[in-house]
PDB file of N, CA and C in Angstrom:
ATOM      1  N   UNK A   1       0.819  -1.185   0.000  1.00  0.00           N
ATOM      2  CA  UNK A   1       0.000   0.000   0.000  1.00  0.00           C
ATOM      3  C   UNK A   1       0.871   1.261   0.000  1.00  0.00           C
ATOM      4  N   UNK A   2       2.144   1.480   0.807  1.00  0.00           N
ATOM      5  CA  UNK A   2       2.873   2.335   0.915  1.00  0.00           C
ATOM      6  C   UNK A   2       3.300   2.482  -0.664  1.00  0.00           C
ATOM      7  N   UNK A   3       4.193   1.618  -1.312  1.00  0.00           N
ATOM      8  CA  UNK A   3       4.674   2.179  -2.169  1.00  0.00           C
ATOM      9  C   UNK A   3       3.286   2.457  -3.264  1.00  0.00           C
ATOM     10  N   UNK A   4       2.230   2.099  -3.522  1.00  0.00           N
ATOM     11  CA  UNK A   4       1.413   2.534  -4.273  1.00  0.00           C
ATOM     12  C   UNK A   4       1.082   4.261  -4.448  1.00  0.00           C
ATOM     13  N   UNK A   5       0.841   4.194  -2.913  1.00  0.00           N
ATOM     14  CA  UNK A   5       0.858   5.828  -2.217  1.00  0.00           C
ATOM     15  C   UNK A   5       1.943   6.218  -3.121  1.00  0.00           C
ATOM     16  N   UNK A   6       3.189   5.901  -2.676  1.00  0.00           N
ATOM     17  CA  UNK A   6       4.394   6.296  -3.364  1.00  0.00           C
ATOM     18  C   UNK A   6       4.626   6.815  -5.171  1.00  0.00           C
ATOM     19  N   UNK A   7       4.176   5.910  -5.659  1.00  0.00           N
ATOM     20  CA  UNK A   7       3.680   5.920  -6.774  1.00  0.00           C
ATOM     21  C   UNK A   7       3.290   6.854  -7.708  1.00  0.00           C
ATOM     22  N   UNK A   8       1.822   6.512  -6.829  1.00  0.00           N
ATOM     23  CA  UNK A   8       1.058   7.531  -7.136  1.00  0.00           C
ATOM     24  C   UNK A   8       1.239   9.273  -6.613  1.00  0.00           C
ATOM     25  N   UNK A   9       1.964   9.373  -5.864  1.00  0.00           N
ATOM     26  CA  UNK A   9       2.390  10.967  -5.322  1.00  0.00           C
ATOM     27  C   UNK A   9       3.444  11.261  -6.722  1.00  0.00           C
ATOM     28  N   UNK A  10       4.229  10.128  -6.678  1.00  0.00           N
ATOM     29  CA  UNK A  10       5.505  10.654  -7.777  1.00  0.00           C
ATOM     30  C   UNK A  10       4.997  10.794  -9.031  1.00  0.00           C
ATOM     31  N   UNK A  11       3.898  10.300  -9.259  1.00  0.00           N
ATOM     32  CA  UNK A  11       2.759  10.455 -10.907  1.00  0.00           C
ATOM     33  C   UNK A  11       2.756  11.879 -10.804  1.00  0.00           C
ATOM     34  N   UNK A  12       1.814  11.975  -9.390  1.00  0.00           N
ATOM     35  CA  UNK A  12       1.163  13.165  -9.401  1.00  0.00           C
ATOM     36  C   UNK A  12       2.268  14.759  -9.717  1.00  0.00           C
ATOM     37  N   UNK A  13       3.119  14.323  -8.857  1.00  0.00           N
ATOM     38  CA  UNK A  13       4.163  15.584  -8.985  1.00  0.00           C
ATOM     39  C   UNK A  13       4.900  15.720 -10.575  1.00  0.00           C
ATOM     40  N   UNK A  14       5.035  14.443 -11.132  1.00  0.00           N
ATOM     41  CA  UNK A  14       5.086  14.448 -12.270  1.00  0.00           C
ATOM     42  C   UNK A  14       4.936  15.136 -13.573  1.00  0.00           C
ATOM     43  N   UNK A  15       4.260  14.834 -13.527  1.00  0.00           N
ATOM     44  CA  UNK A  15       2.459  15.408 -14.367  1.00  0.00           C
ATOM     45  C   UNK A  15       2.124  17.143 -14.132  1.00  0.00           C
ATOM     46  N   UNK A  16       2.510  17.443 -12.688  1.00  0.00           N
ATOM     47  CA  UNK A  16       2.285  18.547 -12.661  1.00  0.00           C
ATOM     48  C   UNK A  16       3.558  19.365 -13.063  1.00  0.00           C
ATOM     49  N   UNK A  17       4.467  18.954 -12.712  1.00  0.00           N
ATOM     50  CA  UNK A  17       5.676  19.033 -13.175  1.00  0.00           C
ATOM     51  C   UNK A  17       5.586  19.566 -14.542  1.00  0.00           C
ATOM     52  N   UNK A  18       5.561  18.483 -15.753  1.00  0.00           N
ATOM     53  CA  UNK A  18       5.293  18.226 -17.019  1.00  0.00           C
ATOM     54  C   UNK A  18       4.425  19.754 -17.606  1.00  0.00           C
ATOM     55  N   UNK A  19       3.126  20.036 -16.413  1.00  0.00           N
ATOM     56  CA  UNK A  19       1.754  21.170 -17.466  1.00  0.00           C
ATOM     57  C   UNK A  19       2.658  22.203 -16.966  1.00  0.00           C
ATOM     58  N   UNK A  20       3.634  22.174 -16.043  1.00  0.00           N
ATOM     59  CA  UNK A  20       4.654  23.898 -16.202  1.00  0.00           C
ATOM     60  C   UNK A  20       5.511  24.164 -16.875  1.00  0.00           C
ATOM     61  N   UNK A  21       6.318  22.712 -17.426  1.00  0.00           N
ATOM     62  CA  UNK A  21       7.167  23.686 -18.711  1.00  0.00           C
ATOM     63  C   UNK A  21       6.900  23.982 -19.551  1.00  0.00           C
ATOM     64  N   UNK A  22       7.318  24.490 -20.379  1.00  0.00           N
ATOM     65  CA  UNK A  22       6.735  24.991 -21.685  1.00  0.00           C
ATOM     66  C   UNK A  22       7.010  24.358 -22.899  1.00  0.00           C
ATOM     67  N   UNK A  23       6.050  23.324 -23.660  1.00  0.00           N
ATOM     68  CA  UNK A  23       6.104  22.484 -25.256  1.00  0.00           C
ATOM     69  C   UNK A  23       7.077  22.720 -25.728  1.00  0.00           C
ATOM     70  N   UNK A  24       7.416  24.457 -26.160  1.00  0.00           N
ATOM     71  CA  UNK A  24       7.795  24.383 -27.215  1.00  0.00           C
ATOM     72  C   UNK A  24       9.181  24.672 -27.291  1.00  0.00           C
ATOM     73  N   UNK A  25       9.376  25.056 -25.715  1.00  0.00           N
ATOM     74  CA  UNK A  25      11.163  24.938 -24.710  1.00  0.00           C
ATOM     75  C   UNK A  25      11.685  23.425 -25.022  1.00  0.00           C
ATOM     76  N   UNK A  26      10.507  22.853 -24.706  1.00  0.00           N
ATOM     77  CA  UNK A  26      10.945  21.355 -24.184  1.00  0.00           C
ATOM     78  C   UNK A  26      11.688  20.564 -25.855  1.00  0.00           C
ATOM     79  N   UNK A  27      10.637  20.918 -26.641  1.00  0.00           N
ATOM     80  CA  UNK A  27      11.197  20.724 -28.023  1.00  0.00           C
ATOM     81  C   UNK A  27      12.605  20.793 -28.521  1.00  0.00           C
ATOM     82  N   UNK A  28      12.336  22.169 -28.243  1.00  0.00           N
ATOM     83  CA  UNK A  28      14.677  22.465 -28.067  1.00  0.00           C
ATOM     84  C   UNK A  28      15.615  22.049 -27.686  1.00  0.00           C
ATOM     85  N   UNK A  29      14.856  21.424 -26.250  1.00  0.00           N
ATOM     86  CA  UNK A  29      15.585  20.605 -25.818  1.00  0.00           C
ATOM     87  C   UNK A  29      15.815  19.350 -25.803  1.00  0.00           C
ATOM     88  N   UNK A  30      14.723  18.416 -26.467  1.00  0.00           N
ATOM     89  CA  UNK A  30      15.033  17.359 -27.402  1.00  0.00           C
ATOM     90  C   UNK A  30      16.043  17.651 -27.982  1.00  0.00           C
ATOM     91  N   UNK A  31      15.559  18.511 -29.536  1.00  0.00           N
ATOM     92  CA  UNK A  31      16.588  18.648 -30.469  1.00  0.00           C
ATOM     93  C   UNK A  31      17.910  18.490 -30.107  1.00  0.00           C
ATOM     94  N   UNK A  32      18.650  19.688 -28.942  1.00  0.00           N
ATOM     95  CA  UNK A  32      19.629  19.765 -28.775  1.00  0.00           C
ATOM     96  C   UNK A  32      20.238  18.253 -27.929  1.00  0.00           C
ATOM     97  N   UNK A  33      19.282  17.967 -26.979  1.00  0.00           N
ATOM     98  CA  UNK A  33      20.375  16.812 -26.269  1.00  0.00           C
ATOM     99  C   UNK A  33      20.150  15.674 -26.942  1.00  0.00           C
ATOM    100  N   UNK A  34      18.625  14.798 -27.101  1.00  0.00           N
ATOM    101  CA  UNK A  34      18.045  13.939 -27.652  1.00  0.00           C
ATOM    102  C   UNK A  34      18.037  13.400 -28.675  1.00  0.00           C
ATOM    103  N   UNK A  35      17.779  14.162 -29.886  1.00  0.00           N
ATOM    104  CA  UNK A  35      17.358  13.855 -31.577  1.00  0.00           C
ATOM    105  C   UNK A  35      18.465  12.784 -32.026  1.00  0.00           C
ATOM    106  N   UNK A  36      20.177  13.395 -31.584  1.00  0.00           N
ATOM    107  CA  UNK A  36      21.090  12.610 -32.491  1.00  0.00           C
ATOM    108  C   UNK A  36      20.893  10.598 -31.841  1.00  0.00           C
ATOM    109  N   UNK A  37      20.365  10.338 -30.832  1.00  0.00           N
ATOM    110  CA  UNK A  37      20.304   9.159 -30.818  1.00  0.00           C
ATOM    111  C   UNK A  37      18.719   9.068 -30.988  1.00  0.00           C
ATOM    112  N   UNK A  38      17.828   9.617 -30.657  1.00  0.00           N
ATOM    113  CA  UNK A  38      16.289   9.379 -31.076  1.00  0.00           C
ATOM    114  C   UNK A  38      15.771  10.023 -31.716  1.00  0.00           C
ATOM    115  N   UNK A  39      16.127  10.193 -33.077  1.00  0.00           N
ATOM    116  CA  UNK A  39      15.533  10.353 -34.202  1.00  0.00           C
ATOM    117  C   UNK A  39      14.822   9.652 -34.672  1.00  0.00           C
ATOM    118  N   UNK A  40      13.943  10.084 -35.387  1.00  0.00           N
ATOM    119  CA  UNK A  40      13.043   9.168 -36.741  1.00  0.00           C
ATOM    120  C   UNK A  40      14.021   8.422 -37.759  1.00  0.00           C
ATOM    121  N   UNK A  41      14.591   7.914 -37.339  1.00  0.00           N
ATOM    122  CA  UNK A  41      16.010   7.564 -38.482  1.00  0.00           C
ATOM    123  C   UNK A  41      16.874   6.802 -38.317  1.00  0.00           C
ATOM    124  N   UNK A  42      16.374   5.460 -38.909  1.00  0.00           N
ATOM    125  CA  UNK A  42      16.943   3.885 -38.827  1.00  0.00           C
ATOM    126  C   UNK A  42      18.313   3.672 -38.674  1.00  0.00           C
ATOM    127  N   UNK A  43      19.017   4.611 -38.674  1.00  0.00           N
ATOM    128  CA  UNK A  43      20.620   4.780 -38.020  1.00  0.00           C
ATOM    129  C   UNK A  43      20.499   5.549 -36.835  1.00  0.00           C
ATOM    130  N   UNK A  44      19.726   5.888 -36.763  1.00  0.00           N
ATOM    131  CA  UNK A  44      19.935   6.538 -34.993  1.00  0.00           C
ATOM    132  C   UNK A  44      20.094   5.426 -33.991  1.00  0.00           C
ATOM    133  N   UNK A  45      21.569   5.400 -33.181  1.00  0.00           N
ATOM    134  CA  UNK A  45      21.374   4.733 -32.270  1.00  0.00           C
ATOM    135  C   UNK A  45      20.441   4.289 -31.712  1.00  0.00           C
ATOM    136  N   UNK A  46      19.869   5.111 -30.530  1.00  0.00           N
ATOM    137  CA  UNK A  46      18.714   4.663 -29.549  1.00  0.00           C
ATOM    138  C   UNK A  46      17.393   3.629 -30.815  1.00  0.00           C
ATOM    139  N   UNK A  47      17.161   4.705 -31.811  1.00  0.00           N
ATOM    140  CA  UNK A  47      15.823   4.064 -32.401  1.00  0.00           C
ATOM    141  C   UNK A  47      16.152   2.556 -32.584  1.00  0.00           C
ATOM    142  N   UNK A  48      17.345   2.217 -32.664  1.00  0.00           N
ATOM    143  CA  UNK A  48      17.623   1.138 -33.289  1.00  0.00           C
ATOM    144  C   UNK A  48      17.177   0.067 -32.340  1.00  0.00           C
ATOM    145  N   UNK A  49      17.815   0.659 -30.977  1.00  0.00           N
ATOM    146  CA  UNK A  49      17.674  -0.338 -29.827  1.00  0.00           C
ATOM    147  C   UNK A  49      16.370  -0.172 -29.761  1.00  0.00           C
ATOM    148  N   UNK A  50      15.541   0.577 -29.315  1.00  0.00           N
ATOM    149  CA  UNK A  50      14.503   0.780 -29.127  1.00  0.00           C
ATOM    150  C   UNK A  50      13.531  -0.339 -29.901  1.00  0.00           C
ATOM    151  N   UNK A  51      13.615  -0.091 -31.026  1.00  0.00           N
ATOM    152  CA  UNK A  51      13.021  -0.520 -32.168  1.00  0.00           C
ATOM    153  C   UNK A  51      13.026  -2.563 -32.136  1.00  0.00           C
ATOM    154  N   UNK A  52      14.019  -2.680 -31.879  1.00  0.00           N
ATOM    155  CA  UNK A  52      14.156  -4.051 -31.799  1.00  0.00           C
ATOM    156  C   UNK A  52      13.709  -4.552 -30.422  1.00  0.00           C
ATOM    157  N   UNK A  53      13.351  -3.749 -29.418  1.00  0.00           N
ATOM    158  CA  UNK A  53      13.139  -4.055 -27.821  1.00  0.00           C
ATOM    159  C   UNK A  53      11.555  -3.826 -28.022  1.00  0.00           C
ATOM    160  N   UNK A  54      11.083  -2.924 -28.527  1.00  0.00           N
ATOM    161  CA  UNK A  54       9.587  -2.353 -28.221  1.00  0.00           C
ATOM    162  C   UNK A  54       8.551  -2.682 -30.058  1.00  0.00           C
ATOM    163  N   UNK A  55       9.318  -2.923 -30.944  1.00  0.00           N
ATOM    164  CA  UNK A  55       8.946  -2.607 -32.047  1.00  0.00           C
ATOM    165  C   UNK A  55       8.963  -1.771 -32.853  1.00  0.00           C
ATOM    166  N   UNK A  56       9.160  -1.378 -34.499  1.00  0.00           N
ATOM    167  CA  UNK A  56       9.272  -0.250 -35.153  1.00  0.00           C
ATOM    168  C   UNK A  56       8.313   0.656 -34.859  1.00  0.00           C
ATOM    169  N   UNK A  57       6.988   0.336 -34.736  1.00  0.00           N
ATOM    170  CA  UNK A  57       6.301   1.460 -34.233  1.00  0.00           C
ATOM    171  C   UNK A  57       6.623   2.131 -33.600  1.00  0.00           C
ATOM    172  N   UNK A  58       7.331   1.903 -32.310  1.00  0.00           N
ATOM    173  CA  UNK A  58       7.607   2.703 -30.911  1.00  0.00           C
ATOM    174  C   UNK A  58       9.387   2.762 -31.253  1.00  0.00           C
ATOM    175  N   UNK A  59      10.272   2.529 -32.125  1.00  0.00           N
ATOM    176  CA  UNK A  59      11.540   2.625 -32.118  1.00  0.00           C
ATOM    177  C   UNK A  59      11.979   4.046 -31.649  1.00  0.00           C
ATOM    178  N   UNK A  60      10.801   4.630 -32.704  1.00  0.00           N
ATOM    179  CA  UNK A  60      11.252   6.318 -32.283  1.00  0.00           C
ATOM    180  C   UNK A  60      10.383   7.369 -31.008  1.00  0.00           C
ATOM    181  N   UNK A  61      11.382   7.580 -30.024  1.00  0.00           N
ATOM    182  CA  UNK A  61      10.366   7.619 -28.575  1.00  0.00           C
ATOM    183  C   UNK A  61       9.322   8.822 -28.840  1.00  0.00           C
ATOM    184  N   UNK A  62       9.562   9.796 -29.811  1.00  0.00           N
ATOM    185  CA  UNK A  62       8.400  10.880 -29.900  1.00  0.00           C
ATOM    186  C   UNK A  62       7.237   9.670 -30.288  1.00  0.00           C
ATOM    187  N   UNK A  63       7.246   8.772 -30.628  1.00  0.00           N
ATOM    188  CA  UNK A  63       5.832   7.630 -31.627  1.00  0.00           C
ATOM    189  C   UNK A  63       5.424   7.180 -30.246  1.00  0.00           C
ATOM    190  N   UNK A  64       6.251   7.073 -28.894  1.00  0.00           N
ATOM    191  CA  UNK A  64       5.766   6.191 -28.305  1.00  0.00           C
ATOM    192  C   UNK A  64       5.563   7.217 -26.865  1.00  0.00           C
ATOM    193  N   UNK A  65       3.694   7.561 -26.350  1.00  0.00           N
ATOM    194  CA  UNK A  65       3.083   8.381 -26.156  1.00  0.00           C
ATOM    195  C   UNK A  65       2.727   7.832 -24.687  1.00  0.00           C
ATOM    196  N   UNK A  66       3.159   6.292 -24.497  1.00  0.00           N
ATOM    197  CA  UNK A  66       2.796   5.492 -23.588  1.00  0.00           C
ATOM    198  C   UNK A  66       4.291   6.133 -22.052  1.00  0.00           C
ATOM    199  N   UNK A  67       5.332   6.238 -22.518  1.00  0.00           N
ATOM    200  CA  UNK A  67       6.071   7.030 -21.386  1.00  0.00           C
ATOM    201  C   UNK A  67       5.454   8.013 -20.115  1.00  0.00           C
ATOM    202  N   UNK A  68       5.522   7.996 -19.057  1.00  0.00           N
ATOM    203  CA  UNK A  68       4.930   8.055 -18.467  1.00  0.00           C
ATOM    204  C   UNK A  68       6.335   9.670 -17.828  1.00  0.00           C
ATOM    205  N   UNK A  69       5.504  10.424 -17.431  1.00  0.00           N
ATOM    206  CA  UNK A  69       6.778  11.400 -16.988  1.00  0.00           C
ATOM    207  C   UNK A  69       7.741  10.934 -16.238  1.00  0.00           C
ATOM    208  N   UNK A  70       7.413  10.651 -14.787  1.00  0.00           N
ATOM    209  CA  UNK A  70       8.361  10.171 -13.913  1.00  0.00           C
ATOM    210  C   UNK A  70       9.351   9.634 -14.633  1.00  0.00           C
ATOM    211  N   UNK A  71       8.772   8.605 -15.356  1.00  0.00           N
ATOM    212  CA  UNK A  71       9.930   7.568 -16.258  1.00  0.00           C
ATOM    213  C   UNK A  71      10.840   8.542 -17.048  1.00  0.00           C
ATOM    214  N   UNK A  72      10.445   8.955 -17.956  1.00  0.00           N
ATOM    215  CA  UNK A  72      10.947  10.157 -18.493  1.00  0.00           C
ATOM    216  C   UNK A  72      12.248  10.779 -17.986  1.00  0.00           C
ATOM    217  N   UNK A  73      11.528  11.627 -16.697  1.00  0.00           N
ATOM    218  CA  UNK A  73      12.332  12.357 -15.786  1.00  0.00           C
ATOM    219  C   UNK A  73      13.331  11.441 -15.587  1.00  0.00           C
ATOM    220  N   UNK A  74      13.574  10.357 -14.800  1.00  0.00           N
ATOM    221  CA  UNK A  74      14.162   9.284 -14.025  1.00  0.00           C
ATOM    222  C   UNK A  74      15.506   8.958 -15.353  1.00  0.00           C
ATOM    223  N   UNK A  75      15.253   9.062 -16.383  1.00  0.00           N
ATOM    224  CA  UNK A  75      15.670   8.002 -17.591  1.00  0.00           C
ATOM    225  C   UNK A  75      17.053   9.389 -17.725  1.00  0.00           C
ATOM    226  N   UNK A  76      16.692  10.713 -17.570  1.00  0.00           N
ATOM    227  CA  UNK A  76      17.227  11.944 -17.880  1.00  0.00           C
ATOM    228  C   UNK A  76      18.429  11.960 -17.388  1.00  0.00           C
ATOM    229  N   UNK A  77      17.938  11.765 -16.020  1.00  0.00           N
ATOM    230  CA  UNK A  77      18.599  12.231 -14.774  1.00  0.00           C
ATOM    231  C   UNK A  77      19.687  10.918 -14.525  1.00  0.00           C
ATOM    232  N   UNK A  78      18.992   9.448 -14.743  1.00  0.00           N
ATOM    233  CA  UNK A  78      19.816   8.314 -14.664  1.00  0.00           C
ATOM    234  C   UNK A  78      20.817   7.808 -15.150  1.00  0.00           C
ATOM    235  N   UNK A  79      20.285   7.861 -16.832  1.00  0.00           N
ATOM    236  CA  UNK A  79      20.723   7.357 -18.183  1.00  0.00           C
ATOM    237  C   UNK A  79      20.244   5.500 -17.806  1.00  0.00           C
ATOM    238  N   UNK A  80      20.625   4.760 -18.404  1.00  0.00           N
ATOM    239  CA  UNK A  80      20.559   3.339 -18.514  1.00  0.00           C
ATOM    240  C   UNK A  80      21.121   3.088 -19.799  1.00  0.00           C
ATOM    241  N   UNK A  81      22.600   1.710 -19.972  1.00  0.00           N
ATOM    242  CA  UNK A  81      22.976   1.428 -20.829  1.00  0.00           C
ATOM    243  C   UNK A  81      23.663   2.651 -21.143  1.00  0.00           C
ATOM    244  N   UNK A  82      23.516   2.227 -22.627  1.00  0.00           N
ATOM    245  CA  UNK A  82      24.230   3.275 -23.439  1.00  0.00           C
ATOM    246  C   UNK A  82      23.658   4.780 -23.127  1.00  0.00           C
ATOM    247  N   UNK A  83      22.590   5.291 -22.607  1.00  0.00           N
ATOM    248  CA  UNK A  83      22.714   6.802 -22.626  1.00  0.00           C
ATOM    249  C   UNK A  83      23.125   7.312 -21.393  1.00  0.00           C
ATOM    250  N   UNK A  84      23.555   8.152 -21.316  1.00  0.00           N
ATOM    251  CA  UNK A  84      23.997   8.912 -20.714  1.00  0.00           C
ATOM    252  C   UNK A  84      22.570   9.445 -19.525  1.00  0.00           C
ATOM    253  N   UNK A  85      23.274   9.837 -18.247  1.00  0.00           N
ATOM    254  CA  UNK A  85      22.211  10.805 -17.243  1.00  0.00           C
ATOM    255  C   UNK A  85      22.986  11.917 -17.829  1.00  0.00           C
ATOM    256  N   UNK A  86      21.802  12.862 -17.884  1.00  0.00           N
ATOM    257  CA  UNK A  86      22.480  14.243 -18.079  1.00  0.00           C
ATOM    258  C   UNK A  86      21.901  14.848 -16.288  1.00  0.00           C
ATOM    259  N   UNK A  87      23.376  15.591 -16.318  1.00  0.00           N
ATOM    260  CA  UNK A  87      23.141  16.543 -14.935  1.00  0.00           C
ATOM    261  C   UNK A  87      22.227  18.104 -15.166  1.00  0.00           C
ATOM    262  N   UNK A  88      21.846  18.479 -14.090  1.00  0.00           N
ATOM    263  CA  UNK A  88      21.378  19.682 -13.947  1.00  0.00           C
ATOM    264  C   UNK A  88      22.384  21.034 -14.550  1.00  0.00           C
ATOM    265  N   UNK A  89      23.335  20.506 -14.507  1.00  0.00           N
ATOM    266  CA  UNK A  89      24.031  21.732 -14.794  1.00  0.00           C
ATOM    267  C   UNK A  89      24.186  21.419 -16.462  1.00  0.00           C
ATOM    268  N   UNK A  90      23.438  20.132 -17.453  1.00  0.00           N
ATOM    269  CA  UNK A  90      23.353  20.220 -18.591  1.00  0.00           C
ATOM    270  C   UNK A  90      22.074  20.637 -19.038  1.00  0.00           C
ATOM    271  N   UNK A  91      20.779  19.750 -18.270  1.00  0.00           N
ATOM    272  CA  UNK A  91      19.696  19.895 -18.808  1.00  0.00           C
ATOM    273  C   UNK A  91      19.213  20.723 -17.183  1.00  0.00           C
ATOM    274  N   UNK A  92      18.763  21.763 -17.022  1.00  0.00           N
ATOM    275  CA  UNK A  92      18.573  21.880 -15.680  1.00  0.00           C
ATOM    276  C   UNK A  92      17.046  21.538 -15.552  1.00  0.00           C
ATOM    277  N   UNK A  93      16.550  21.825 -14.585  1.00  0.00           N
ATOM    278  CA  UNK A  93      15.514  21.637 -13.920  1.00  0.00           C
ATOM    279  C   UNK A  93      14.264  21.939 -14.944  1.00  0.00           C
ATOM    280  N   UNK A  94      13.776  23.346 -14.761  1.00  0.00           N
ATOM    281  CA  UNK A  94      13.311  24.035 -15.409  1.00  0.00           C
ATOM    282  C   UNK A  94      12.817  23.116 -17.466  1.00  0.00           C
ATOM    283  N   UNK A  95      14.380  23.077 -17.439  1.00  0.00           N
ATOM    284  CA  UNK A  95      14.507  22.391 -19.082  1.00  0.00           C
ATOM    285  C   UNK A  95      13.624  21.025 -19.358  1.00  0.00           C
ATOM    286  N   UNK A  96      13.982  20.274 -17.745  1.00  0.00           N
ATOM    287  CA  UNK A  96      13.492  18.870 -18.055  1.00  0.00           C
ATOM    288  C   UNK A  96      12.057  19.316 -17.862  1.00  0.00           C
ATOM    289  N   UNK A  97      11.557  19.890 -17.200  1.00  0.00           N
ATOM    290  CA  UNK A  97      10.076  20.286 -17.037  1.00  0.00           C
ATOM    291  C   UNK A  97       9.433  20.581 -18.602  1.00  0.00           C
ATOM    292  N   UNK A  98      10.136  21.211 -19.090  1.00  0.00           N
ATOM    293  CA  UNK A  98       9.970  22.055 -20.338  1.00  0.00           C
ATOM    294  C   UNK A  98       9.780  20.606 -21.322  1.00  0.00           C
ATOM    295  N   UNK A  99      10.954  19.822 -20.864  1.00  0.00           N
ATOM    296  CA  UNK A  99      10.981  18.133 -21.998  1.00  0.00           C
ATOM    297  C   UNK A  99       9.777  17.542 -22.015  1.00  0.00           C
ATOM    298  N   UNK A 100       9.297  17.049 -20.501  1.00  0.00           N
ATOM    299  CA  UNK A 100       8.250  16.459 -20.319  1.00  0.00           C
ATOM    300  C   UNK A 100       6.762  17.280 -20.680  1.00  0.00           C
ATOM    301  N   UNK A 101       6.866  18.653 -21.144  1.00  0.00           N
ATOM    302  CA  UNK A 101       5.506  19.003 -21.539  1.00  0.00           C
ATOM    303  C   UNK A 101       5.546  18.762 -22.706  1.00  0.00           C
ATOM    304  N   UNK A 102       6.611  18.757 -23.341  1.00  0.00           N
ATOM    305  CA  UNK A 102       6.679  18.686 -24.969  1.00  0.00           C
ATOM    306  C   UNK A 102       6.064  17.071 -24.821  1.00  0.00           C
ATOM    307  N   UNK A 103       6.585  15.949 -24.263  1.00  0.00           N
ATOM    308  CA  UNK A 103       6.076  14.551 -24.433  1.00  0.00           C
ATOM    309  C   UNK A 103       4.860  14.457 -24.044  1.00  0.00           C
ATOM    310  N   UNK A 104       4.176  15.443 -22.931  1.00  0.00           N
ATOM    311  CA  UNK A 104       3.005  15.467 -22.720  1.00  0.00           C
ATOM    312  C   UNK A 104       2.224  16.169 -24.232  1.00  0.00           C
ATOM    313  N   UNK A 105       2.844  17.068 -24.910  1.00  0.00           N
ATOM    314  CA  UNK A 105       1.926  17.518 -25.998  1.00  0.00           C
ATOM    315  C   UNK A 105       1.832  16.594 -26.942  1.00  0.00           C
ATOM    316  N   UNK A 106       2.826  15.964 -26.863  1.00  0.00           N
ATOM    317  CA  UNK A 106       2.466  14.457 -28.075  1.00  0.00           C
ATOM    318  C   UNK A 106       1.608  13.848 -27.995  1.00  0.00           C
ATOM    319  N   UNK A 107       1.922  12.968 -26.169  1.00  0.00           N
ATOM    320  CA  UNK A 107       0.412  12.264 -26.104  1.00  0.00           C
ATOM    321  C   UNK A 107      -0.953  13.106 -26.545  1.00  0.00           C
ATOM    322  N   UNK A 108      -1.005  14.055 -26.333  1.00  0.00           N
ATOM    323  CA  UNK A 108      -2.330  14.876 -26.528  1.00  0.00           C
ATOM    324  C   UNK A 108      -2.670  14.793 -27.569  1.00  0.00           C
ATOM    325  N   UNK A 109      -1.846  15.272 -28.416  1.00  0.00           N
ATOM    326  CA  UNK A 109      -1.548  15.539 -30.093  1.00  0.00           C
ATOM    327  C   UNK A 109      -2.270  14.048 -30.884  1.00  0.00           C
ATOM    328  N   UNK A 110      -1.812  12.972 -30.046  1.00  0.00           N
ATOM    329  CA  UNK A 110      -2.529  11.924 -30.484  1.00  0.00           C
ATOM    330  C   UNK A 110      -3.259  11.139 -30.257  1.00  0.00           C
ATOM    331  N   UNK A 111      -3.925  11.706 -29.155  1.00  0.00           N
ATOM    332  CA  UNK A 111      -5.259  11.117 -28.774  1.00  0.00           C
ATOM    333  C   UNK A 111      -6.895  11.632 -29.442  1.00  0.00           C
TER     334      UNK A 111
END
């Protein structure tokens, strides 16, 4: 029950997190840190892995709407495997907020 609580608080802060940065910040900041391994583009590193782990549909992470912020956030800040955590003093705070609204405008975009 605790960690559900848990969970669900870290959704929540999430999410709220996510409706304060700004889309079209967050975009930029794809481009600049993101795009060269998750691109739309069957030589992009990440898509590649991606692609063979989740399917071509979802290879390229803007296609895949199912990411959840926290995760998002967590993945930034962590890295796993081959990517890199980026620090605050690369992507700061503010920026990643800005990331996760842009992934929040996708899901929207395609529902």
């Amino acid at each position: 029950m605790k960690n559900l609580l848990m969970s669900s608080v870290l959704a929540t802060i999430s999410a709220t997190s996510a409706m304060a940065g700004d889309a079209a910040e967050g975009e930029g900041v794809f481009n600049r840190w993101c795009l060269a391994c998750h691109a739309e583009h069957p030589l992009a590193p990440a898509t590649i892995y991606l692609s063979a782990k989740l399917g071509p549909d979802l290879g390229a992470i803007r296609a895949n709407t199912d990411l959840e912020p926290d995760y998002i956030a967590y993945m930034v800040r962590n890295g796993q495997g081959s990517m890199p955590n980026f620090r605050r003093t690369e992507i700061t705070n503010d920026e990643l907020d800005s990331l996760l609204a842009y992934f929040q405008s996708l899901k929207e975009a395609k529902q």
